[in-house]
Every structure is written in structure tokens, then in C-alpha cells.
PDB file of N, CA and C in Angstrom:
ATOM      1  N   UNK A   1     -34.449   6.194   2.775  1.00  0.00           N
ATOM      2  CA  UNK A   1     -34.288   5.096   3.698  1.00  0.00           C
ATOM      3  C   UNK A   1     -32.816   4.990   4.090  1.00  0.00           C
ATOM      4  N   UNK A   2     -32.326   5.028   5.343  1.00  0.00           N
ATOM      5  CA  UNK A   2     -31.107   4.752   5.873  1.00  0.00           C
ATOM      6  C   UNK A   2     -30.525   3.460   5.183  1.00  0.00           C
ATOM      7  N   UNK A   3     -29.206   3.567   5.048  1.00  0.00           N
ATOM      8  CA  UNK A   3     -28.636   1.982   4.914  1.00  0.00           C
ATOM      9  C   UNK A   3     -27.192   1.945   5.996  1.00  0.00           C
ATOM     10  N   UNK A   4     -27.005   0.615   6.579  1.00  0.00           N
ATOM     11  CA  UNK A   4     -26.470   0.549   7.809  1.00  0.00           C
ATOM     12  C   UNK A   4     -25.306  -0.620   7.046  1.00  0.00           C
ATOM     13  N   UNK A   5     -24.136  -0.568   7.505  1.00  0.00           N
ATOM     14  CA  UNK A   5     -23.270  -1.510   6.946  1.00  0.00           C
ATOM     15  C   UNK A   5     -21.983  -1.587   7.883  1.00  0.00           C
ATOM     16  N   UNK A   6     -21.500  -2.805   8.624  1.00  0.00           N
ATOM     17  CA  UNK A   6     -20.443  -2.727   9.566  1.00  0.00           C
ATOM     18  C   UNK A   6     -19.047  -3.181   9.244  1.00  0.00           C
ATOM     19  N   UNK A   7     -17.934  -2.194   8.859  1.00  0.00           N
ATOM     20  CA  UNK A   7     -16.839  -1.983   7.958  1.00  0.00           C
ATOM     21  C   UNK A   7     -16.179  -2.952   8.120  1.00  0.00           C
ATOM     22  N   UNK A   8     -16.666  -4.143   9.037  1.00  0.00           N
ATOM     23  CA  UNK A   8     -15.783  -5.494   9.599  1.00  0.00           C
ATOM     24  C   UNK A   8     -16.154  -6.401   7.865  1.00  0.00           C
ATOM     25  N   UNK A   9     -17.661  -6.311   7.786  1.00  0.00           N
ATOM     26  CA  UNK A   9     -18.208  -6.887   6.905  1.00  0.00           C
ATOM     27  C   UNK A   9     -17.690  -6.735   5.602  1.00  0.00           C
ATOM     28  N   UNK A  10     -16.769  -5.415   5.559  1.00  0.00           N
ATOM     29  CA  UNK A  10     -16.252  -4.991   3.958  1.00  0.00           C
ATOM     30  C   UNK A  10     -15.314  -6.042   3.634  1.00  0.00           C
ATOM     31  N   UNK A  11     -15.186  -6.608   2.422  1.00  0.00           N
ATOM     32  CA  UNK A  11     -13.877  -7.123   2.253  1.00  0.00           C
ATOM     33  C   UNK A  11     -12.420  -5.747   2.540  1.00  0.00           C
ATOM     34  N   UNK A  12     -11.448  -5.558   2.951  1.00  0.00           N
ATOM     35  CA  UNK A  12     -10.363  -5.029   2.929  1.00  0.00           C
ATOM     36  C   UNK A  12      -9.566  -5.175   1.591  1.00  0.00           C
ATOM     37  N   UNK A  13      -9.053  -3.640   0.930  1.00  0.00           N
ATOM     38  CA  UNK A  13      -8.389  -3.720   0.208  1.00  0.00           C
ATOM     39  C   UNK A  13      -6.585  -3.356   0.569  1.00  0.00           C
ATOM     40  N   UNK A  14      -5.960  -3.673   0.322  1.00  0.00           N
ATOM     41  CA  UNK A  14      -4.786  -3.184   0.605  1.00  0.00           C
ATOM     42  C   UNK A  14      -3.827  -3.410   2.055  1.00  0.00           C
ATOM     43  N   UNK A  15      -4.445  -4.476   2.348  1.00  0.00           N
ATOM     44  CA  UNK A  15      -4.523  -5.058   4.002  1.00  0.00           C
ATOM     45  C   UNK A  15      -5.431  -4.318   4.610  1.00  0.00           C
ATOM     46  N   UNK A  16      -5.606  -3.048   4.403  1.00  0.00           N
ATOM     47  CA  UNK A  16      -6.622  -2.698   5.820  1.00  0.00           C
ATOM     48  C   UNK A  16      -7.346  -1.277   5.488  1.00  0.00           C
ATOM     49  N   UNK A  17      -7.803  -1.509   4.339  1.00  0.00           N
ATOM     50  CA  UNK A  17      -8.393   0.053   3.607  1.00  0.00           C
ATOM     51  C   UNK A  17      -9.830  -1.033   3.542  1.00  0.00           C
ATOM     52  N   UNK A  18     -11.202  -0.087   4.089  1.00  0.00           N
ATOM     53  CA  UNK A  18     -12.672  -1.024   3.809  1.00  0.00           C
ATOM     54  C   UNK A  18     -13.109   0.408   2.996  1.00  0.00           C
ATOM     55  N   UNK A  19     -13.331  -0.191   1.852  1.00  0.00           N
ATOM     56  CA  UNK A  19     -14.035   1.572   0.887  1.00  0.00           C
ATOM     57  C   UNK A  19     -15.792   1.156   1.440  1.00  0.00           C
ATOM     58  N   UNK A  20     -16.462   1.960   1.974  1.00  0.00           N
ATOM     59  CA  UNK A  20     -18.148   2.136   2.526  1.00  0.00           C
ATOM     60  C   UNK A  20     -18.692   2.499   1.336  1.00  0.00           C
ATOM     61  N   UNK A  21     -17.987   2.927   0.567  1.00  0.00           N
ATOM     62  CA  UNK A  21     -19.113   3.706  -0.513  1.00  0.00           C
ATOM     63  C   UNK A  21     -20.185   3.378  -0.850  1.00  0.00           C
ATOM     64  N   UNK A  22     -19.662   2.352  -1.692  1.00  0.00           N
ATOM     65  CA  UNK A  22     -20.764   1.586  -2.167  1.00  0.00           C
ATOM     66  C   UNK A  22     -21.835   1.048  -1.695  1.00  0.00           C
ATOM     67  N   UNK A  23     -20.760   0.286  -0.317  1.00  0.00           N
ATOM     68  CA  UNK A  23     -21.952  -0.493   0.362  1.00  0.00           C
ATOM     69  C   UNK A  23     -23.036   0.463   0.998  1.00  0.00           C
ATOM     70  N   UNK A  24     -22.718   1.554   0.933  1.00  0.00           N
ATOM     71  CA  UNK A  24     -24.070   2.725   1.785  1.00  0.00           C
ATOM     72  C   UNK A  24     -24.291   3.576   0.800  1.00  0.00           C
ATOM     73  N   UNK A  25     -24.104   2.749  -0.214  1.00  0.00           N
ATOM     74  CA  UNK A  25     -25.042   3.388  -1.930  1.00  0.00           C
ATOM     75  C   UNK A  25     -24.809   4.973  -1.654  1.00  0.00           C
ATOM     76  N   UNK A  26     -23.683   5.388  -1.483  1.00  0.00           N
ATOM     77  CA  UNK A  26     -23.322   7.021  -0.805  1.00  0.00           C
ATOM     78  C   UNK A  26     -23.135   7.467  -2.756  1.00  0.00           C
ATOM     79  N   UNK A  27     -23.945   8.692  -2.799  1.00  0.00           N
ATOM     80  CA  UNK A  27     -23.720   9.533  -3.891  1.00  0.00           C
ATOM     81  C   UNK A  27     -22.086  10.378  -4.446  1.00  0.00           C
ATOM     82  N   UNK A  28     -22.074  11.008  -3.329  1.00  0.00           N
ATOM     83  CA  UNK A  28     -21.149  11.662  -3.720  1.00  0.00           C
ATOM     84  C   UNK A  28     -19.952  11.609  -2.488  1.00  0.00           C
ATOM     85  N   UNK A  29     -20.227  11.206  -1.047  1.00  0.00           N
ATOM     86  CA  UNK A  29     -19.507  10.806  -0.416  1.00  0.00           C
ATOM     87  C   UNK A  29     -18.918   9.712  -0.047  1.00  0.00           C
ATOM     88  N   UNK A  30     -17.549   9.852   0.008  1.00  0.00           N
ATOM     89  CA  UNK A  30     -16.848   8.766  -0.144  1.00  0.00           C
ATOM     90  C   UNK A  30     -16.579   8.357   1.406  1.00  0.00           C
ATOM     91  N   UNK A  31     -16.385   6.929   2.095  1.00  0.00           N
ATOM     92  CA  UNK A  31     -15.981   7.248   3.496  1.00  0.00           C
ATOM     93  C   UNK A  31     -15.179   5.486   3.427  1.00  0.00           C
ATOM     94  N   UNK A  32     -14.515   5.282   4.395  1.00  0.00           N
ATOM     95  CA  UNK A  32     -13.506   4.628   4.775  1.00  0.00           C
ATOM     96  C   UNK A  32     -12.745   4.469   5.713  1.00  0.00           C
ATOM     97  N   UNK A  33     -12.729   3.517   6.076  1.00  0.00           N
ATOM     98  CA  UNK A  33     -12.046   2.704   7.372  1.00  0.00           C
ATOM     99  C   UNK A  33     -10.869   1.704   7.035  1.00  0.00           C
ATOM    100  N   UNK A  34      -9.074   2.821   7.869  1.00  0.00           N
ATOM    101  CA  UNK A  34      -8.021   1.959   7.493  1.00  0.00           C
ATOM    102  C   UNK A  34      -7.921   1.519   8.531  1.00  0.00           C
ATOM    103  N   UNK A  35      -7.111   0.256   8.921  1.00  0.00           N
ATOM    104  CA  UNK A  35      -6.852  -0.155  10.236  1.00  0.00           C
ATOM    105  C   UNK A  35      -5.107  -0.269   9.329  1.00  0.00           C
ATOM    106  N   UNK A  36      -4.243   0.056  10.221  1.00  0.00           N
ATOM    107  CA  UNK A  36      -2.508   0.113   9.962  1.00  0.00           C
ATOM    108  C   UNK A  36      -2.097  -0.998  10.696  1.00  0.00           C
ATOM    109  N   UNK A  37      -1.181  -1.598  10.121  1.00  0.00           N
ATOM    110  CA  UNK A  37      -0.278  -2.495  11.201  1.00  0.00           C
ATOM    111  C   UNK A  37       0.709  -1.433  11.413  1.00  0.00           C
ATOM    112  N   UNK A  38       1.493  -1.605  12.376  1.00  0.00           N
ATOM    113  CA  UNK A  38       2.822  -1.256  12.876  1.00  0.00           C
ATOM    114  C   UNK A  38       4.184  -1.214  11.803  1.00  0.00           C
ATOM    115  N   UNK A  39       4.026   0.395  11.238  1.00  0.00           N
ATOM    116  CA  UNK A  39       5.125   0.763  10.207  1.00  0.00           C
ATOM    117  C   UNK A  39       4.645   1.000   9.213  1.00  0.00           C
ATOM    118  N   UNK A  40       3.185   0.832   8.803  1.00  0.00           N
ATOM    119  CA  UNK A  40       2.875   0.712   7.784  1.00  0.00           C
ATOM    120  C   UNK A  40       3.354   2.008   6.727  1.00  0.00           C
ATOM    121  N   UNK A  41       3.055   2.323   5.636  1.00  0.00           N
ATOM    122  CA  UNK A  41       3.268   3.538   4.875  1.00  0.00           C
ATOM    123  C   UNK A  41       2.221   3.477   3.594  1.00  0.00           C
ATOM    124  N   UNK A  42       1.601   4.036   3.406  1.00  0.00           N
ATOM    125  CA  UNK A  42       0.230   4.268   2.469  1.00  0.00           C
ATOM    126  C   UNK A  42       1.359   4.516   1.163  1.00  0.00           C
ATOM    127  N   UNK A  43       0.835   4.515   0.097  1.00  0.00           N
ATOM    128  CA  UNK A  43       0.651   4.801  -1.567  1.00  0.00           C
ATOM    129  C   UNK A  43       0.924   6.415  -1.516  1.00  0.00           C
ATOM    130  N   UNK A  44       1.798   7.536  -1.827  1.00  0.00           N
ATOM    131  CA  UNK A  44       1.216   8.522  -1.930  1.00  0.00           C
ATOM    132  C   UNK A  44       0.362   8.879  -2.929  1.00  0.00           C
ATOM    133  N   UNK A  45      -0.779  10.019  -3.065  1.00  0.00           N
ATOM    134  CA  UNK A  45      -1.586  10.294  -4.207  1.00  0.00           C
ATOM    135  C   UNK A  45      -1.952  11.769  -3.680  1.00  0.00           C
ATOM    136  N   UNK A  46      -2.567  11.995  -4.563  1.00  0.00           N
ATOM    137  CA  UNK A  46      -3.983  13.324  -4.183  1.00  0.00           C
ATOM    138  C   UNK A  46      -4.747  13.415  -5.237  1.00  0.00           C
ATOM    139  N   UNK A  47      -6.345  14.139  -5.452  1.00  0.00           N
ATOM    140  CA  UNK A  47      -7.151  13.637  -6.087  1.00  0.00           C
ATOM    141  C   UNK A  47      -7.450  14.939  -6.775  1.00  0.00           C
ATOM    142  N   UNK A  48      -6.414  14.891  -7.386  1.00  0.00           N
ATOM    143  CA  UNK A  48      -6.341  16.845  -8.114  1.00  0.00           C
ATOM    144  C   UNK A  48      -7.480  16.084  -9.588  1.00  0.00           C
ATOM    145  N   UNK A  49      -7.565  15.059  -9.923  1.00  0.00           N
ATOM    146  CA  UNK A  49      -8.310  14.936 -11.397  1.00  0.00           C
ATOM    147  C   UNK A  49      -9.749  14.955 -11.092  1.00  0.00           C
ATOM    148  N   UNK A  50      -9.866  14.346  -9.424  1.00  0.00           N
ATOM    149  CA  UNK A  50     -11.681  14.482  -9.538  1.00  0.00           C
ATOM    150  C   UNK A  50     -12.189  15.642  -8.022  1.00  0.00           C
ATOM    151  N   UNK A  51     -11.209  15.864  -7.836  1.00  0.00           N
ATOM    152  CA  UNK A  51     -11.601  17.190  -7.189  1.00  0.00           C
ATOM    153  C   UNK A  51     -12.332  17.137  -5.655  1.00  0.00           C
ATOM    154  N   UNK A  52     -11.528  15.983  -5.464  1.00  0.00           N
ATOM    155  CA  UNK A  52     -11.820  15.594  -4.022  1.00  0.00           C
ATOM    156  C   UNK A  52     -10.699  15.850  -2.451  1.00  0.00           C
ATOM    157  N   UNK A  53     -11.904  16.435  -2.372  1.00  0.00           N
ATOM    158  CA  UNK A  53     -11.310  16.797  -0.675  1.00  0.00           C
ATOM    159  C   UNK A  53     -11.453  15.385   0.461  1.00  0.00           C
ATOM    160  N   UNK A  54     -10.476  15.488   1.155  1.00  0.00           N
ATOM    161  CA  UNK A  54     -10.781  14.602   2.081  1.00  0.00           C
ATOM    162  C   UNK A  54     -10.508  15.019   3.717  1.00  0.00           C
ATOM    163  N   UNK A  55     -10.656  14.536   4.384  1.00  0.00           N
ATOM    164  CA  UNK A  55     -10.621  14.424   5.946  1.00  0.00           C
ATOM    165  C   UNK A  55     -10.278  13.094   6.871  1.00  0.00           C
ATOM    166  N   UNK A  56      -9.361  13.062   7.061  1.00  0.00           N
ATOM    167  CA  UNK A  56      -8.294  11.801   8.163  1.00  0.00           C
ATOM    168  C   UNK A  56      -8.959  12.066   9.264  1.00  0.00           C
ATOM    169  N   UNK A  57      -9.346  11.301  10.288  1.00  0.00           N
ATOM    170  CA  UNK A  57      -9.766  11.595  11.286  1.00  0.00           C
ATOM    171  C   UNK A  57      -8.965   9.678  11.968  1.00  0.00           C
ATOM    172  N   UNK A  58      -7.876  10.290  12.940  1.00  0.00           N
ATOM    173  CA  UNK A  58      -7.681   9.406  13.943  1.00  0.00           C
ATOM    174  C   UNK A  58      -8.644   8.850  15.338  1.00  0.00           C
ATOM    175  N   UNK A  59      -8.537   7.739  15.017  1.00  0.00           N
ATOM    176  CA  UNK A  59      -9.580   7.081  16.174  1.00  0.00           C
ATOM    177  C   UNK A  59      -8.740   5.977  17.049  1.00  0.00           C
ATOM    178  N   UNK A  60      -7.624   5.522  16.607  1.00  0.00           N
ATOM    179  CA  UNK A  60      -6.840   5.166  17.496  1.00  0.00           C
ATOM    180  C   UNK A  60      -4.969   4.658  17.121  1.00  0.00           C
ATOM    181  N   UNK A  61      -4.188   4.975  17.742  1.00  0.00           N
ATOM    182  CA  UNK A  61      -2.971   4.881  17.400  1.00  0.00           C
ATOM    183  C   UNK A  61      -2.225   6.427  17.192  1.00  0.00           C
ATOM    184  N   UNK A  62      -1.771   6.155  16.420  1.00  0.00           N
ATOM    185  CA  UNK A  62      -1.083   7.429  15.726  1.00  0.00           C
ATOM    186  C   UNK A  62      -0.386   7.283  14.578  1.00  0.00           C
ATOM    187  N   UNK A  63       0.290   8.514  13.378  1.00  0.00           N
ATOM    188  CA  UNK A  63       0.550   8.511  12.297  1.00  0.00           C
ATOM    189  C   UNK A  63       1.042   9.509  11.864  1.00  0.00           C
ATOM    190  N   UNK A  64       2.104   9.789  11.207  1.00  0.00           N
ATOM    191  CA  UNK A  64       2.249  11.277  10.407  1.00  0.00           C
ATOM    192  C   UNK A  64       1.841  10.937   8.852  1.00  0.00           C
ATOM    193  N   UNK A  65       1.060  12.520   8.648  1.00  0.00           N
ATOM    194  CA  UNK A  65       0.188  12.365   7.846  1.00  0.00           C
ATOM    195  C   UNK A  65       1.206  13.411   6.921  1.00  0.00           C
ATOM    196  N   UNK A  66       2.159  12.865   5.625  1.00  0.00           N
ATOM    197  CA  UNK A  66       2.815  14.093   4.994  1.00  0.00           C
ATOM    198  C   UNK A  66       2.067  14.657   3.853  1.00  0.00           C
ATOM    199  N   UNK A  67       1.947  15.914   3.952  1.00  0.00           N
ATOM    200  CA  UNK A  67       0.695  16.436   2.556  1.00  0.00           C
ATOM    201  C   UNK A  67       1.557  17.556   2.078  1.00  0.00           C
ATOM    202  N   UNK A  68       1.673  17.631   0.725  1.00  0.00           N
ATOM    203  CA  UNK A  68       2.459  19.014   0.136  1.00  0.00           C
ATOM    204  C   UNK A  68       4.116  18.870   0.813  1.00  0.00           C
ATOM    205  N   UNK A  69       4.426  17.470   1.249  1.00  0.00           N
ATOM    206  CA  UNK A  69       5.731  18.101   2.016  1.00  0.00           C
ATOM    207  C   UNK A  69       5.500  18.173   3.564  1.00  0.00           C
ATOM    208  N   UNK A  70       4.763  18.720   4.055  1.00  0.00           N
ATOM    209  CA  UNK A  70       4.814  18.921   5.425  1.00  0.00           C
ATOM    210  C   UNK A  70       3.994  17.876   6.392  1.00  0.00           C
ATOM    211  N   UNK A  71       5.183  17.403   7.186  1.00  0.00           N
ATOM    212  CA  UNK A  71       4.403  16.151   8.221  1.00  0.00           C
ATOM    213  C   UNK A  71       3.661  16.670   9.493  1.00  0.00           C
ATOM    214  N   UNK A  72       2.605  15.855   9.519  1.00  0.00           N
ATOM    215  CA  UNK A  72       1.598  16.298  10.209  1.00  0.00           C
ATOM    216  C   UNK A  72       1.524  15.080  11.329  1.00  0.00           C
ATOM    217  N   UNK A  73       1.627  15.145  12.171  1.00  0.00           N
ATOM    218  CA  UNK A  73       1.459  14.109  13.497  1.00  0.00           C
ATOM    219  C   UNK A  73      -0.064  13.824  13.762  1.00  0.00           C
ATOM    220  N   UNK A  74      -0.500  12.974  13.718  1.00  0.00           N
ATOM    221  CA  UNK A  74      -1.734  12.570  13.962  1.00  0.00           C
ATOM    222  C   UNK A  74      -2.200  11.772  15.456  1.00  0.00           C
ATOM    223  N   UNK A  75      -2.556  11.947  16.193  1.00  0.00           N
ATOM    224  CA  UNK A  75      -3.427  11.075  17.610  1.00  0.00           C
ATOM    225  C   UNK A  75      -4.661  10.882  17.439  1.00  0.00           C
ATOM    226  N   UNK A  76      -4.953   9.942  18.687  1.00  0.00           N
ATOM    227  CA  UNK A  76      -6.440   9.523  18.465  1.00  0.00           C
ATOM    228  C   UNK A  76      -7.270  11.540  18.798  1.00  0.00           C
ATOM    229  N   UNK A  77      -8.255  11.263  18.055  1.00  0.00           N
ATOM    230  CA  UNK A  77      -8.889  12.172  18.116  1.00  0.00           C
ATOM    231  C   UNK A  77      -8.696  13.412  17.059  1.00  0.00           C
ATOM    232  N   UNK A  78      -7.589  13.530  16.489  1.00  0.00           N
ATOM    233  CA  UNK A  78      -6.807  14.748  15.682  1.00  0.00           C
ATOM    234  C   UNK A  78      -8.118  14.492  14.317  1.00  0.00           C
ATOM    235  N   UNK A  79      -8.422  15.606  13.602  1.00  0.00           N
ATOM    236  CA  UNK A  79      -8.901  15.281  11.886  1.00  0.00           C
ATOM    237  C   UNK A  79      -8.014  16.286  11.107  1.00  0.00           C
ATOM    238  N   UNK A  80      -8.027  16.403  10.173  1.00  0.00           N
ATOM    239  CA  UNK A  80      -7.025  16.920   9.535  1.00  0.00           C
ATOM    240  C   UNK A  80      -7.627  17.162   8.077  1.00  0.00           C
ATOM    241  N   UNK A  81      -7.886  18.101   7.300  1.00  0.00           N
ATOM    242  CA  UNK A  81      -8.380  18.315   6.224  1.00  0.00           C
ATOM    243  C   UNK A  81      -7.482  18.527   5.475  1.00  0.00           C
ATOM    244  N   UNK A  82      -7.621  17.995   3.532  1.00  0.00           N
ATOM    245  CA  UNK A  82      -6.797  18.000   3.067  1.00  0.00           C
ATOM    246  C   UNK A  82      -7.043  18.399   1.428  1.00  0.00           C
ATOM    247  N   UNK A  83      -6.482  19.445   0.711  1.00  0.00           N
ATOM    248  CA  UNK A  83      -7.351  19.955  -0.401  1.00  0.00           C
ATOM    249  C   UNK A  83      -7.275  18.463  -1.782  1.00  0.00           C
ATOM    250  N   UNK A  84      -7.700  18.925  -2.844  1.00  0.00           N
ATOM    251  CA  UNK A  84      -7.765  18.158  -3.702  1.00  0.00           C
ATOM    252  C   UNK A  84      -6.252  17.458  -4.549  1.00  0.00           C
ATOM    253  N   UNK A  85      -6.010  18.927  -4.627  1.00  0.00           N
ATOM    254  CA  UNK A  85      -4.231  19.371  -5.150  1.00  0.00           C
ATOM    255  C   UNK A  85      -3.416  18.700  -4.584  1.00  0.00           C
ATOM    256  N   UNK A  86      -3.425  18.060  -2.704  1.00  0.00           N
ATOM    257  CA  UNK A  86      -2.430  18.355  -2.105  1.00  0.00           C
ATOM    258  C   UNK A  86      -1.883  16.512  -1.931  1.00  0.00           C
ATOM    259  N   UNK A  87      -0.456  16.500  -2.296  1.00  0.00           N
ATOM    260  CA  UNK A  87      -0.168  15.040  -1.989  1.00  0.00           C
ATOM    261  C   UNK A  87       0.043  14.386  -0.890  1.00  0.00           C
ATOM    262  N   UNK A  88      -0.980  13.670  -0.556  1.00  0.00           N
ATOM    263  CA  UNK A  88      -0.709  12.707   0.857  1.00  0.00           C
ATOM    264  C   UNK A  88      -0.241  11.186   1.095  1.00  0.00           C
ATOM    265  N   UNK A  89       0.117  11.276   1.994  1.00  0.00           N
ATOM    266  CA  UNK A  89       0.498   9.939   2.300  1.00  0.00           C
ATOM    267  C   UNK A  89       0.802   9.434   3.730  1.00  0.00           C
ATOM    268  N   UNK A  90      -0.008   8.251   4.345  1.00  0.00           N
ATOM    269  CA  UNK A  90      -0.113   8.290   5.827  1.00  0.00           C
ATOM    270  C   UNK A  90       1.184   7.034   6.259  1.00  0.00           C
ATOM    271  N   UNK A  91       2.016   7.473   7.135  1.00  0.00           N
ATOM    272  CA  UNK A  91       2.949   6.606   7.788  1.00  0.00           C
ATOM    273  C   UNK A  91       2.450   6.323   9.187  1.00  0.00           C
ATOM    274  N   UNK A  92       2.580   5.454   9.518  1.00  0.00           N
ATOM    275  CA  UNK A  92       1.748   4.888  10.805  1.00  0.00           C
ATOM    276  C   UNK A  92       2.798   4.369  11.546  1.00  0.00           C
ATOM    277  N   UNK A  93       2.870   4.561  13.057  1.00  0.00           N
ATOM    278  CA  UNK A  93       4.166   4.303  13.759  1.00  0.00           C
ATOM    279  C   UNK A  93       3.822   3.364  14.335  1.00  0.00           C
ATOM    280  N   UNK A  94       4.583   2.990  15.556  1.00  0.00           N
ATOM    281  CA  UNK A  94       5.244   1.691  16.161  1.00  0.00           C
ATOM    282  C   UNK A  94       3.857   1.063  16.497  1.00  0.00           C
ATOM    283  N   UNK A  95       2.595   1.363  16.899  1.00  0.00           N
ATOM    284  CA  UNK A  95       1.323   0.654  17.125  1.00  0.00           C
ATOM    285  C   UNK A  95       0.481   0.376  16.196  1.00  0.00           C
ATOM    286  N   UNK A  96      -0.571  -0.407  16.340  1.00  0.00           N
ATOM    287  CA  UNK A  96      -1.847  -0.399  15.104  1.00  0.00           C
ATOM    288  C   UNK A  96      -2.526   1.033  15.793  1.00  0.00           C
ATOM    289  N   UNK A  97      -3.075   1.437  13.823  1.00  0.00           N
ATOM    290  CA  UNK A  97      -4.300   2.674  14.122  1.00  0.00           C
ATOM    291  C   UNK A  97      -4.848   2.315  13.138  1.00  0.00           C
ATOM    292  N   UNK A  98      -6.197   3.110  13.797  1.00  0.00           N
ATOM    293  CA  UNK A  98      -7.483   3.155  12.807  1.00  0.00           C
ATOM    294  C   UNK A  98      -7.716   4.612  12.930  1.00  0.00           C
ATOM    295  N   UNK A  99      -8.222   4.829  11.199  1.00  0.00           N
ATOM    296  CA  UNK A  99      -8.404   5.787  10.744  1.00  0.00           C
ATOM    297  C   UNK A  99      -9.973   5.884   9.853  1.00  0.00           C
ATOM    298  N   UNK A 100     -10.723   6.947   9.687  1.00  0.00           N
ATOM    299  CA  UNK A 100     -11.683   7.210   9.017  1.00  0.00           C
ATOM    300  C   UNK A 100     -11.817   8.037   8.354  1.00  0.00           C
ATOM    301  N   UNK A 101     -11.798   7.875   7.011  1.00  0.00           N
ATOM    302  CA  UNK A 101     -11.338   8.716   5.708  1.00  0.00           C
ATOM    303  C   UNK A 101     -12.693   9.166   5.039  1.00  0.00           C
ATOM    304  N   UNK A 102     -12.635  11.134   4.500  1.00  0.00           N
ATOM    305  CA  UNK A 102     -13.836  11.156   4.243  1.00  0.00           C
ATOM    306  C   UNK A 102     -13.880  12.097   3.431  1.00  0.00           C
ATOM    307  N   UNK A 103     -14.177  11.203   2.035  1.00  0.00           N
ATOM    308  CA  UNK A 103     -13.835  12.227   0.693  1.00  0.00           C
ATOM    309  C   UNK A 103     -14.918  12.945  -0.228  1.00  0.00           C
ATOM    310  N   UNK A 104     -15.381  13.875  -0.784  1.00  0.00           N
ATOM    311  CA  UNK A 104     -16.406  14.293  -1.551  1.00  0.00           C
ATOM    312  C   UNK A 104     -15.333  15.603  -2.479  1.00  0.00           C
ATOM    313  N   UNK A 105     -16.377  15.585  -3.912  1.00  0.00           N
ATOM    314  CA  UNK A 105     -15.687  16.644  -4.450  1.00  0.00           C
ATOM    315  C   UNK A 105     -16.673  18.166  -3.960  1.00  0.00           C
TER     316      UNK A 105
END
């Protein structure tokens, strides 16, 4: 049976991170909706202990996305894959963006 859930409805963690997981009882995929204010700068991490890959996919604004060191410019439309190993961290420039994050090991 489908389950349907609208990421407005998530509480927000972190000002503007909605984790879906749960709410779409998702097994092994993880998915997520950030909305950035203007300047923002994410936590860096990477998910070398549980072996998760992820995928950034810009939907509006823009961002450099730095992973391993190397900055990656992000626009609406760009996705960007990113290994388990590799350390990221999203800086978001002078506008709001939304982003959709999409992790599985």
C-alpha cells in the first residue's frame, strides 16, 4: 500500500532539514527535504559507519556542495552523487534553496 506524506507537515529539524523516513515507513531509503535560508552552512559529516550513499538534488536556489575537499556548485536542477566515505557539507548562497536528499546503504 502506498503511503503519501507532505514534507510541510514534517516537523523541521535544524531550521529546515524534514527527515520523510519514517513518515513513509521507508525501509531502507532515506529521503529529505532542506529548505536553506540565505548563507546558511550545513554540519559537515559522511556516513562511512553505515554505508550510505546519498544524492543532493537542487530544486531551487543554489549552493556549493564541498565533498572530499572539492566544491561543487549546485543550481536548480543539478543532482550530485556522493559515496559513503566522502565528507560533505552544503553552503547555500545569497538566496533561499530547496534541496532533496536521498540516502540508502
Amino acid at each position: 500500500m502506498p503511503t503519501k506524506v507532505n514534507y510541510e507537515d514534517v516537523d523541521a529539524v535544524g531550521g529546515g532539514l524534514h527527515f520523510l523516513r519514517d513518515e513513509l515507513d521507508c525501509e531502507n531509503l532515506g529521503v529529505s527535504v532542506l529548505e536553506c535560508e540565505p548563507g546558511w552552512t550545513g554540519k559537515p559529516h559522511d556516513h562511512a559507519e553505515d554505508g550510505q550513499e546519498e544524492v543532493y538534488v537542487c530544486l531551487e536556489g543554489g549552493a556549493t556542495v564541498t565533498v572530499a575537499g572539492e566544491d561543487v556548485s549546485m543550481e536548480p536542477g543539478d543532482a550530485l552523487r556522493i559515496d559513503p566515505d566522502e565528507r560533505r557539507r552544503i553552503e547555500n548562497g545569497d538566496a533561499e534553496s530547496t534541496f532533496v536528499l536521498a540516502g540508502a546503504p
